[in-house]
C-alpha atoms as a PDB file:
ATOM      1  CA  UNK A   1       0.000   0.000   0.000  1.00  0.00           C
ATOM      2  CA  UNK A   2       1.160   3.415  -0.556  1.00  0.00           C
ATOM      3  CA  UNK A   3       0.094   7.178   0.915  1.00  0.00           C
ATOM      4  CA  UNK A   4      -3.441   7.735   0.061  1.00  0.00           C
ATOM      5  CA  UNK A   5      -4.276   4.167  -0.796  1.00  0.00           C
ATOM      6  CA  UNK A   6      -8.030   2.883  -0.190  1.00  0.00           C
ATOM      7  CA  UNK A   7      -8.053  -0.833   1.358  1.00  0.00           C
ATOM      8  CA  UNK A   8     -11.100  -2.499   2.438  1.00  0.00           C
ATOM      9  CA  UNK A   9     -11.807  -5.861   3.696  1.00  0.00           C
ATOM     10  CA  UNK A  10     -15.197  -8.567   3.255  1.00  0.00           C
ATOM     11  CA  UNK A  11     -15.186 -11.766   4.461  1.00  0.00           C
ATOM     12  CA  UNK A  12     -11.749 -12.197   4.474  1.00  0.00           C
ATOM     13  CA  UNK A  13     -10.847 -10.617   0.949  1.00  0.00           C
ATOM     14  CA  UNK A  14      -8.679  -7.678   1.381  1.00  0.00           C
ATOM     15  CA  UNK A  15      -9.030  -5.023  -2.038  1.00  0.00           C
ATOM     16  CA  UNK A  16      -6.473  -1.967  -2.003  1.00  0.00           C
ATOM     17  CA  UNK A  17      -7.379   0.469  -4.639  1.00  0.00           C
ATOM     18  CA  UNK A  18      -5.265   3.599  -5.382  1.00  0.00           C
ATOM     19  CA  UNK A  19      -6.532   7.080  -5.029  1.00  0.00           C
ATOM     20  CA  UNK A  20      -6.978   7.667  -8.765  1.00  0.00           C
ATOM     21  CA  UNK A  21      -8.594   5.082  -9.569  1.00  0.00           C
ATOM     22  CA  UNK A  22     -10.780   5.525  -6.503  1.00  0.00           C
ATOM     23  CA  UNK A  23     -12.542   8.524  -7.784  1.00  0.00           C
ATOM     24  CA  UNK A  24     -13.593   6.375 -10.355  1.00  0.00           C
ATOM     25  CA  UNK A  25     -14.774   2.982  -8.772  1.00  0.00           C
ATOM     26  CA  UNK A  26     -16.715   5.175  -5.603  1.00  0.00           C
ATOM     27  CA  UNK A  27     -20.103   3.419  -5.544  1.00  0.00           C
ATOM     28  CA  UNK A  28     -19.512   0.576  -7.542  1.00  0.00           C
ATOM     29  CA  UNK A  29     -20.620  -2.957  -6.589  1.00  0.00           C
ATOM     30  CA  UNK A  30     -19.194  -6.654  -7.707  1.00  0.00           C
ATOM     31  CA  UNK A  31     -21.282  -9.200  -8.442  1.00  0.00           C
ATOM     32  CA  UNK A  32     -20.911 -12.753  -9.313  1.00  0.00           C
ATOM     33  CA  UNK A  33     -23.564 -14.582 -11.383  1.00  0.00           C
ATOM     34  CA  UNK A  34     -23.318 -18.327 -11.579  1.00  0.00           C
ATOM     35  CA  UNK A  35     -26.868 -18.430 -13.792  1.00  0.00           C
ATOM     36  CA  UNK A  36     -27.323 -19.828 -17.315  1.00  0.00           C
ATOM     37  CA  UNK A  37     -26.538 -16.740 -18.612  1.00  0.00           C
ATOM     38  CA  UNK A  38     -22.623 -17.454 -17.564  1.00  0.00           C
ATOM     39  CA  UNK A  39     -20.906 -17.787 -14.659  1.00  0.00           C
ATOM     40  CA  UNK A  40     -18.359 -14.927 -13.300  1.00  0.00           C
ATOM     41  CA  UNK A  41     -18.203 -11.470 -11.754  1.00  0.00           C
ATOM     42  CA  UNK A  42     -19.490  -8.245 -12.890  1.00  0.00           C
ATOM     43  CA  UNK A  43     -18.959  -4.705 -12.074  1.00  0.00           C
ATOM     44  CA  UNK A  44     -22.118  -2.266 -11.271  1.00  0.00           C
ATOM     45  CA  UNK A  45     -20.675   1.386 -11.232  1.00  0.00           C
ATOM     46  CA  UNK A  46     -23.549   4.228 -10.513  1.00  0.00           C
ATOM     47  CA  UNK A  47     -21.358   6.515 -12.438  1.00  0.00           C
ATOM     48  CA  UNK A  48     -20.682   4.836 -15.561  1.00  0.00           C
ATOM     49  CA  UNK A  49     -22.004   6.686 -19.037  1.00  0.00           C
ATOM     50  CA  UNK A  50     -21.590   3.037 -20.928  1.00  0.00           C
ATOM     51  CA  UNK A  51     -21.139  -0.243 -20.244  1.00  0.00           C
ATOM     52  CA  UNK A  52     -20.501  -3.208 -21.891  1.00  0.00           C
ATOM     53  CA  UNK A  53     -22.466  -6.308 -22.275  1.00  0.00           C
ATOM     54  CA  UNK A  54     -20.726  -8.392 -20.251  1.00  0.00           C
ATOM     55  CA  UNK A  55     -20.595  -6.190 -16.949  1.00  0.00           C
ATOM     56  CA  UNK A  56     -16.574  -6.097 -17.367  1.00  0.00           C
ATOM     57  CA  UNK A  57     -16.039  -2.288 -18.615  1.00  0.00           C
ATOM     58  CA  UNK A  58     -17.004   0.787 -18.438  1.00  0.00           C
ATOM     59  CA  UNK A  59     -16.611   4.370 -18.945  1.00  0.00           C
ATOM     60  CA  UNK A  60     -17.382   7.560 -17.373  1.00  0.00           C
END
């Protein structure tokens, strides 16, 4: 971790995210769909102007 370096912690899983990219992740939730649609994780970012598809990118 450096200066200014967000870490947070869930059920054991430890995420460090740098300031930068902070300001762009704030709100954002990850999912993880094992339907029939696919299994794997998604991103859900309130302040996204487009996503893709598949729930992997996105851009403000």
């Amino acid at each position: 971790m450096k200066e200014g370096d967000k870490a947070f912690e869930d059920n054991g899983i430890k995420i460090v995210v740098d300031k930068k990219s902070y300001l762009y992740l704030i709100g954002t939730e990850l999912d993880y769909s094992g339907g029939l649609n696919g299994k794997g994780f998604s991103f859900v970012n309130p302040n996204a102007n487009r996503t893709c598809g598949c729930g992997e990118s996105f851009s403000i």
